[in-house]
PDB file of N, CA and C in Angstrom:
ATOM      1  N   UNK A   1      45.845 159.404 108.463  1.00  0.00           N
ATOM      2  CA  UNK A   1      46.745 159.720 109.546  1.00  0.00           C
ATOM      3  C   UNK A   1      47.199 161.167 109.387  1.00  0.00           C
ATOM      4  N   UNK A   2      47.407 161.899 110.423  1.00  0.00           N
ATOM      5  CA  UNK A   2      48.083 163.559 110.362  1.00  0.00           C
ATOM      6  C   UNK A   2      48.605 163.578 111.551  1.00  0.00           C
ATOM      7  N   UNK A   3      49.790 163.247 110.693  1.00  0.00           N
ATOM      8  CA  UNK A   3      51.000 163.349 111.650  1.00  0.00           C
ATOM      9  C   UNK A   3      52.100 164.386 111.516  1.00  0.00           C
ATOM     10  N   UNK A   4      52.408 165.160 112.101  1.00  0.00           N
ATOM     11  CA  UNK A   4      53.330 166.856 112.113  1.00  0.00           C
ATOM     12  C   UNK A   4      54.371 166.538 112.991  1.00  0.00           C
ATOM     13  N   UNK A   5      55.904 166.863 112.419  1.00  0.00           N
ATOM     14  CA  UNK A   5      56.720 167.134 113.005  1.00  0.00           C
ATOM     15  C   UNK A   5      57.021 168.257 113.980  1.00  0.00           C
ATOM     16  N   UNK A   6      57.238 168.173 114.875  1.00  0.00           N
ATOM     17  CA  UNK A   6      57.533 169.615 115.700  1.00  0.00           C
ATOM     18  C   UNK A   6      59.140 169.456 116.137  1.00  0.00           C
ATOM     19  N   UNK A   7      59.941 170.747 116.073  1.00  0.00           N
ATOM     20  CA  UNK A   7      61.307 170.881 116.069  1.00  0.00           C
ATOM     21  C   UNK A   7      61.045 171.640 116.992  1.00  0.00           C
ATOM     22  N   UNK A   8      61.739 171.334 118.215  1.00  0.00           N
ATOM     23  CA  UNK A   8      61.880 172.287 119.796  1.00  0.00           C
ATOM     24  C   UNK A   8      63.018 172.552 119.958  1.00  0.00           C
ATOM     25  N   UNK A   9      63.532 173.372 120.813  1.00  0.00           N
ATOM     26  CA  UNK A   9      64.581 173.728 121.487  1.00  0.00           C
ATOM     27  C   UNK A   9      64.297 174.220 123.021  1.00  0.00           C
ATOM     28  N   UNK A  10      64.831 173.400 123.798  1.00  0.00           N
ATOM     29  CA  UNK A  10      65.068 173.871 125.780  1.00  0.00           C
ATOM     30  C   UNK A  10      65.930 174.303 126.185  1.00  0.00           C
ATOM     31  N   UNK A  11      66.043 175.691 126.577  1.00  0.00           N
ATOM     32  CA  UNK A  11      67.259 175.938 127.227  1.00  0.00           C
ATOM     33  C   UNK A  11      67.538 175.471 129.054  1.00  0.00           C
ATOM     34  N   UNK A  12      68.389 175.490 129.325  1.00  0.00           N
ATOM     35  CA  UNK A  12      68.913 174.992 130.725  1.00  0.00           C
ATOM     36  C   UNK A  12      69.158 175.970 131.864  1.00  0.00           C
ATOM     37  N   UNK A  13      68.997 175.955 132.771  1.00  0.00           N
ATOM     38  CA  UNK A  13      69.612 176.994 133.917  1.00  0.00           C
ATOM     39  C   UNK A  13      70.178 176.533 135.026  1.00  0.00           C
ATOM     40  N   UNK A  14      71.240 176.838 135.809  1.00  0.00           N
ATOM     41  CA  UNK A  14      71.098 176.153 137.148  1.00  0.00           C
ATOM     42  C   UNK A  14      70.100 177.260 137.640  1.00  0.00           C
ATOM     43  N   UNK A  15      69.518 176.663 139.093  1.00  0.00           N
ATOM     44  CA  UNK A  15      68.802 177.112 140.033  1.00  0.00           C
ATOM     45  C   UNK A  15      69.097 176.008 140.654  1.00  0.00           C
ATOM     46  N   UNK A  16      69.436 177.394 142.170  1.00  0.00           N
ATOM     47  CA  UNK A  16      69.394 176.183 143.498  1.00  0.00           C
ATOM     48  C   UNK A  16      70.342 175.064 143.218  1.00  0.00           C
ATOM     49  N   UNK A  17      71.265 175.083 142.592  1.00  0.00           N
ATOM     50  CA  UNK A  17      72.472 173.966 142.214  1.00  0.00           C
ATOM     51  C   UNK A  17      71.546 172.977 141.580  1.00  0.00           C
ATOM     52  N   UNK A  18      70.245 173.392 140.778  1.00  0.00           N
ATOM     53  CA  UNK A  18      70.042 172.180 140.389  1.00  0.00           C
ATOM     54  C   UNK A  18      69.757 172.760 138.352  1.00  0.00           C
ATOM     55  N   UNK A  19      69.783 171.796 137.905  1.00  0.00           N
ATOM     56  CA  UNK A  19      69.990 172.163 136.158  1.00  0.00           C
ATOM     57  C   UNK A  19      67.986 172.079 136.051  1.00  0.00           C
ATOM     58  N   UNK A  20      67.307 173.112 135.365  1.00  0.00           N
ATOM     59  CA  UNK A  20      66.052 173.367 135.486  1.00  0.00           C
ATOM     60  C   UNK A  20      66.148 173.777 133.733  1.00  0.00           C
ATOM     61  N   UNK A  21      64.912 173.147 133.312  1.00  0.00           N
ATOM     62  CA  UNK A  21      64.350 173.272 132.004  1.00  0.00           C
ATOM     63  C   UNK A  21      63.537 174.921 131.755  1.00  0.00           C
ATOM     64  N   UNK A  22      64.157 175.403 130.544  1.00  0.00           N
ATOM     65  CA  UNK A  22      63.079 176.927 130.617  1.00  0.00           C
ATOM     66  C   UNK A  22      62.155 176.782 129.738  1.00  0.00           C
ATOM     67  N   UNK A  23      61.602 177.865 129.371  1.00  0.00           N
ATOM     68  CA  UNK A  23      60.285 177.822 128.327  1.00  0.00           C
ATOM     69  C   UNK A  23      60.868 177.132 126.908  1.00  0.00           C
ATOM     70  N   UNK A  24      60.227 175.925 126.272  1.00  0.00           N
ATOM     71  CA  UNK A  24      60.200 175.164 124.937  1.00  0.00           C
ATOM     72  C   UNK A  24      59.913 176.397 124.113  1.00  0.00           C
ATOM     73  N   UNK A  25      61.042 176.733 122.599  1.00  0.00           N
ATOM     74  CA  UNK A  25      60.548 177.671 121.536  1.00  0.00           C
ATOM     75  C   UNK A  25      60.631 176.588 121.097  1.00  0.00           C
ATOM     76  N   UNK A  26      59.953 176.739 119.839  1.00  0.00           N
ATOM     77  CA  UNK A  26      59.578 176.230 118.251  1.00  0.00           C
ATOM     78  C   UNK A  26      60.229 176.707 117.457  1.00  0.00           C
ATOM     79  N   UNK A  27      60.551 175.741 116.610  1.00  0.00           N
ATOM     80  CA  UNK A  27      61.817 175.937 115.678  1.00  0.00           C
ATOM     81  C   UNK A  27      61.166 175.613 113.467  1.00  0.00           C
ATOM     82  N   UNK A  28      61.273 176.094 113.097  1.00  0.00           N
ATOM     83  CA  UNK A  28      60.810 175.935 112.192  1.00  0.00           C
ATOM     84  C   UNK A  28      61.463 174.329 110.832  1.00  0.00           C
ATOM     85  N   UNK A  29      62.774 174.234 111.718  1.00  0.00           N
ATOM     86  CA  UNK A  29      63.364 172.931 110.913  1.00  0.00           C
ATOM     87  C   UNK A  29      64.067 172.465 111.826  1.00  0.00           C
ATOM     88  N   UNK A  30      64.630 171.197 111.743  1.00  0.00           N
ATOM     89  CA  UNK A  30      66.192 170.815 112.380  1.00  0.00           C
ATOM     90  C   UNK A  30      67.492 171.567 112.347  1.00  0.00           C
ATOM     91  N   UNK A  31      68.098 172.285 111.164  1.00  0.00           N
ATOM     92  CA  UNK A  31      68.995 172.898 111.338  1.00  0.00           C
ATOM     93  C   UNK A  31      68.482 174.246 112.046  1.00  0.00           C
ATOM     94  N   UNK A  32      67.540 174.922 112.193  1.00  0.00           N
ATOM     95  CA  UNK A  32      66.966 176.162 112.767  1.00  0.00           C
ATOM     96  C   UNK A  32      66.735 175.899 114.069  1.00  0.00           C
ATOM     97  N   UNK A  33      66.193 174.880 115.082  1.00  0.00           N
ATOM     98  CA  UNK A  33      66.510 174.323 116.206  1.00  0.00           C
ATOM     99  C   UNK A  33      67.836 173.714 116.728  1.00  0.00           C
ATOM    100  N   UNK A  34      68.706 173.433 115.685  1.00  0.00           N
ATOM    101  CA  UNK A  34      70.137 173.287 116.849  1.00  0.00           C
ATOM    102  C   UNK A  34      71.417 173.974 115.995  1.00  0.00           C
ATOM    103  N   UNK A  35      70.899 175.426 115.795  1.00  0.00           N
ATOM    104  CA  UNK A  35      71.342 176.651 115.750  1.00  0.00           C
ATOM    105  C   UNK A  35      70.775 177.638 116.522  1.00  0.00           C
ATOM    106  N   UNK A  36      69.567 177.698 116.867  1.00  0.00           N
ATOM    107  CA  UNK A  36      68.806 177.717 118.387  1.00  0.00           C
ATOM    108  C   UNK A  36      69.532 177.853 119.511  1.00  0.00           C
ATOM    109  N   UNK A  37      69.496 176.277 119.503  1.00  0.00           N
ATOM    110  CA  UNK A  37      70.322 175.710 120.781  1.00  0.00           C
ATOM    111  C   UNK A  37      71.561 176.449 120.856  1.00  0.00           C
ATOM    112  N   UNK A  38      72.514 175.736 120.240  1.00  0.00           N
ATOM    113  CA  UNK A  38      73.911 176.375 120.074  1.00  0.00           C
ATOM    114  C   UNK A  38      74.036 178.250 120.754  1.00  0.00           C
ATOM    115  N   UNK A  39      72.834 178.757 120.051  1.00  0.00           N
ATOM    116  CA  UNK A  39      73.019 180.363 120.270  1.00  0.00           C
ATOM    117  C   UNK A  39      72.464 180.538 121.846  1.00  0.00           C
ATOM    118  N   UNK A  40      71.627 179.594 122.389  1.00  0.00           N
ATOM    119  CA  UNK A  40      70.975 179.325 123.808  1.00  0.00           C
ATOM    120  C   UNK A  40      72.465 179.485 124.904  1.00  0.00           C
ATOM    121  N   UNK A  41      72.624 178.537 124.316  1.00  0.00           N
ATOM    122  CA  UNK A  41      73.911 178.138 124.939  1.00  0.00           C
ATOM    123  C   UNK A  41      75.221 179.225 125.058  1.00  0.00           C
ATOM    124  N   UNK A  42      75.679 179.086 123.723  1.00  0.00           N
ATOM    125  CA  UNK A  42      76.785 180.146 123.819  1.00  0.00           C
ATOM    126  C   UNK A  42      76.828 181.444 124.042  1.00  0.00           C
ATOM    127  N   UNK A  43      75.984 181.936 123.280  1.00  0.00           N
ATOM    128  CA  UNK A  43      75.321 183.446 123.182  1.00  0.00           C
ATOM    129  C   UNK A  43      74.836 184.264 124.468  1.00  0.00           C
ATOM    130  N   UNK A  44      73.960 183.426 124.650  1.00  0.00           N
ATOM    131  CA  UNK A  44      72.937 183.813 125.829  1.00  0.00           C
ATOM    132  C   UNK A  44      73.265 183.486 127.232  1.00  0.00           C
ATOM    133  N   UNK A  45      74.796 182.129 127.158  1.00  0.00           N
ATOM    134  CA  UNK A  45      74.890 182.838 128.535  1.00  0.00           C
ATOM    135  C   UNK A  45      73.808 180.983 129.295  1.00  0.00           C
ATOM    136  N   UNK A  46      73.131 180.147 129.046  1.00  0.00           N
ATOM    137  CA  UNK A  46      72.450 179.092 129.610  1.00  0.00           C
ATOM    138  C   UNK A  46      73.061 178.529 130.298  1.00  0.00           C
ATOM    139  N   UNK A  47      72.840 177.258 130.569  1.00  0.00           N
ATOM    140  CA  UNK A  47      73.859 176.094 131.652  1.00  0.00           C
ATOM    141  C   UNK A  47      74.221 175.248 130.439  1.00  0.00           C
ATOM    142  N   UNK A  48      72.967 175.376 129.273  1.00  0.00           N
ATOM    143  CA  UNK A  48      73.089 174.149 128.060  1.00  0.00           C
ATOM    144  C   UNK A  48      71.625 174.551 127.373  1.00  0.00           C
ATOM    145  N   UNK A  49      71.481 173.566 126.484  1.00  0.00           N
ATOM    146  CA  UNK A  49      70.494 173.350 125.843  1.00  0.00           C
ATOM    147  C   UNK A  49      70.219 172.790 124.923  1.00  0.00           C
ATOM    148  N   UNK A  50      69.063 172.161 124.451  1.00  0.00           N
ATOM    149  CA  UNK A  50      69.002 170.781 123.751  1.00  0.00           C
ATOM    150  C   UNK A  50      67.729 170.742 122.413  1.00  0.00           C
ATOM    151  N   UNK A  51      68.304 170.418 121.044  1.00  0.00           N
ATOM    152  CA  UNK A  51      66.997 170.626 120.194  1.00  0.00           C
ATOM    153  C   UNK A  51      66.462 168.935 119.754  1.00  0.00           C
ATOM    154  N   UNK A  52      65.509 169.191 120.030  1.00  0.00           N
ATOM    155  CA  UNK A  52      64.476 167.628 119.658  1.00  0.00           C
ATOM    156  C   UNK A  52      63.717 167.811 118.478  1.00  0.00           C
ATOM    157  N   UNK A  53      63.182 166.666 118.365  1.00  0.00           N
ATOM    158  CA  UNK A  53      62.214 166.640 117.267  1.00  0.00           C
ATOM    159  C   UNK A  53      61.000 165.940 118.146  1.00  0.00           C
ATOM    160  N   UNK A  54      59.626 165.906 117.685  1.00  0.00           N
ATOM    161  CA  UNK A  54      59.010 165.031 117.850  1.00  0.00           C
ATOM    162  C   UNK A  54      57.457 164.964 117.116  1.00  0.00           C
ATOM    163  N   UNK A  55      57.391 163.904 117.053  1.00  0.00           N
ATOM    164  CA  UNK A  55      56.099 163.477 115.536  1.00  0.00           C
ATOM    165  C   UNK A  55      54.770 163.150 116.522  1.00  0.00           C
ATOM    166  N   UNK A  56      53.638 163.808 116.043  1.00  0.00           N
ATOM    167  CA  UNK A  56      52.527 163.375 116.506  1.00  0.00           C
ATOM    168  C   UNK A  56      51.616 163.392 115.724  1.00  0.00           C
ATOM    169  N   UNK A  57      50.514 162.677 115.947  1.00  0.00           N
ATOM    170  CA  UNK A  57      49.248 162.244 115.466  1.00  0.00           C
ATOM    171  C   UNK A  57      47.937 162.712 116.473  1.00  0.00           C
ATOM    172  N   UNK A  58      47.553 163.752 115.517  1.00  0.00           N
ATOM    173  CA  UNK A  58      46.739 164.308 115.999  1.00  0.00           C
ATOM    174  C   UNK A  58      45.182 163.915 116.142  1.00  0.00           C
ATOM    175  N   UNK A  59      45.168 162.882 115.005  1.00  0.00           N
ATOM    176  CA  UNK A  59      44.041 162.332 115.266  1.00  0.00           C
ATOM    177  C   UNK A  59      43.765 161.227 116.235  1.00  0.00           C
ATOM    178  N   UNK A  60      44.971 160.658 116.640  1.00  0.00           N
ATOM    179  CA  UNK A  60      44.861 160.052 117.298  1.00  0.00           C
ATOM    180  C   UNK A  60      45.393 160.818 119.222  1.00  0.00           C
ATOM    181  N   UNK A  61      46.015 161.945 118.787  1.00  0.00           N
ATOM    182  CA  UNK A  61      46.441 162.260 120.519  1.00  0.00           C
ATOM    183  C   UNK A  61      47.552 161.980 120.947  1.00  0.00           C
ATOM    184  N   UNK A  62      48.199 160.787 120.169  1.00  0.00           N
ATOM    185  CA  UNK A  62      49.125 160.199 120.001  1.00  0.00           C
ATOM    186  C   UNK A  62      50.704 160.943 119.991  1.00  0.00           C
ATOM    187  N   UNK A  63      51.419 160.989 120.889  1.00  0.00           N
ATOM    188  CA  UNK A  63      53.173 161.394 120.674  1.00  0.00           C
ATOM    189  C   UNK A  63      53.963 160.416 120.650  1.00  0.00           C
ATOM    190  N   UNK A  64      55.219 160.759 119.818  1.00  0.00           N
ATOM    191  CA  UNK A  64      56.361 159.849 119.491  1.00  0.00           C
ATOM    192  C   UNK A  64      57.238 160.048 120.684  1.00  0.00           C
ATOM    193  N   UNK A  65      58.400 159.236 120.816  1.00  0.00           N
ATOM    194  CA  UNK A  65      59.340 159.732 122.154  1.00  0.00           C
ATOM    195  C   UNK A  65      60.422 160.847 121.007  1.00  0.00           C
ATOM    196  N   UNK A  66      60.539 161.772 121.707  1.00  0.00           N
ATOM    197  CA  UNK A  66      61.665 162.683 121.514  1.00  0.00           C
ATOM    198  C   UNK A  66      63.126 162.508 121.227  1.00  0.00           C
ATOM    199  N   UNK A  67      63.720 162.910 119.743  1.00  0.00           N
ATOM    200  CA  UNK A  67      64.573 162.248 119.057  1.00  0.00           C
ATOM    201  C   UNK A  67      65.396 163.824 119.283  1.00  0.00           C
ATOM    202  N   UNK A  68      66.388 163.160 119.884  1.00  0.00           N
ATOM    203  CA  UNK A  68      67.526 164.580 120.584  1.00  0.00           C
ATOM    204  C   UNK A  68      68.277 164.746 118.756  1.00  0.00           C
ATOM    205  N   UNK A  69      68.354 165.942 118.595  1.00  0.00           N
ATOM    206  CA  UNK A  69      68.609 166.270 117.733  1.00  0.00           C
ATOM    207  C   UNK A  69      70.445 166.895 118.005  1.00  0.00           C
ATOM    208  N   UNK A  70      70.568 167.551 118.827  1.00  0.00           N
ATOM    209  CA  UNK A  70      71.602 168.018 119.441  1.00  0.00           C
ATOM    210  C   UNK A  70      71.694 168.546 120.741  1.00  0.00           C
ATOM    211  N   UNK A  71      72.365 168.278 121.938  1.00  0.00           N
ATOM    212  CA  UNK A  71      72.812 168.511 123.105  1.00  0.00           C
ATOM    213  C   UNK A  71      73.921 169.261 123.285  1.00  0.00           C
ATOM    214  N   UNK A  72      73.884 170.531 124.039  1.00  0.00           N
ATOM    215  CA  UNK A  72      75.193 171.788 124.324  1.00  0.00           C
ATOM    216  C   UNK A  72      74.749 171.815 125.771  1.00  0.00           C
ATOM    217  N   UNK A  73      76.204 171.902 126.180  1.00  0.00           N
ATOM    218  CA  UNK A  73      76.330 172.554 127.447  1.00  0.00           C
ATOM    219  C   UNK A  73      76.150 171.624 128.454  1.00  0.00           C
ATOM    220  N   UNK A  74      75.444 171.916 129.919  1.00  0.00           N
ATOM    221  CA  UNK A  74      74.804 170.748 130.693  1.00  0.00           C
ATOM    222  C   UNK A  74      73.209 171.320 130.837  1.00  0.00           C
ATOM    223  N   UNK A  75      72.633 169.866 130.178  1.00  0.00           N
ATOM    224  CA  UNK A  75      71.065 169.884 130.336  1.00  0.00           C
ATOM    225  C   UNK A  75      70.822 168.730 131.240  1.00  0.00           C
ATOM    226  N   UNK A  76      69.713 168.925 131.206  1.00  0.00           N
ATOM    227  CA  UNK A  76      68.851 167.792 132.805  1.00  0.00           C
ATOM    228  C   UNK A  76      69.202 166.135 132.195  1.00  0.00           C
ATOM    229  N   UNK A  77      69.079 165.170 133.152  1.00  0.00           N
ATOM    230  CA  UNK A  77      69.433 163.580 132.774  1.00  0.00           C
ATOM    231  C   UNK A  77      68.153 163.430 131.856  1.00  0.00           C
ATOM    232  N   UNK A  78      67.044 163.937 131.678  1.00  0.00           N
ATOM    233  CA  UNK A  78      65.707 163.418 131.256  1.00  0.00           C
ATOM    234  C   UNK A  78      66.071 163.662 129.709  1.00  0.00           C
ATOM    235  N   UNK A  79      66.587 164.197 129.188  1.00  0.00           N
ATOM    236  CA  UNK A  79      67.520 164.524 127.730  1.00  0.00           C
ATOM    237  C   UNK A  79      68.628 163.769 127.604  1.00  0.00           C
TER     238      UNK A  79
END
């Protein structure tokens, strides 16, 4: 089995009164993705933003569902 963790972070925007997902970075750990976030959020000014984890198997193609690591601000209902 080869299975790899991946640590994301999404930042948020409104557009058009509606809350819109921006480009996914890669985060090198959990605490480095929702210190990410946090800086998405506060720093930069976002609507919100949200760091996940998620495990896949590459030999198989295979993804896990997305384990919210931390939520700031307002992000989309799909988080």
């Amino acid at each position: 089995m080869s299975e790899i963790t991946l640590f994301m972070v999404v930042p948020f925007d409104y557009v058009g009164g509606d809350i819109v997902a921006g480009e996914p970075v890669r985060c090198r750990n959990p605490a480095d993705a929702i210190q990410r976030a946090q800086g998405l959020w506060k720093t930069f000014g976002h609507a919100g933003a949200v760091a996940f984890s998620r495990t896949s198997d590459f030999e198989t193609g295979t993804f896990d569902d997305k384990k919210i690591l931390r939520r700031f601000g307002h992000v989309s209902s799909e988080y």
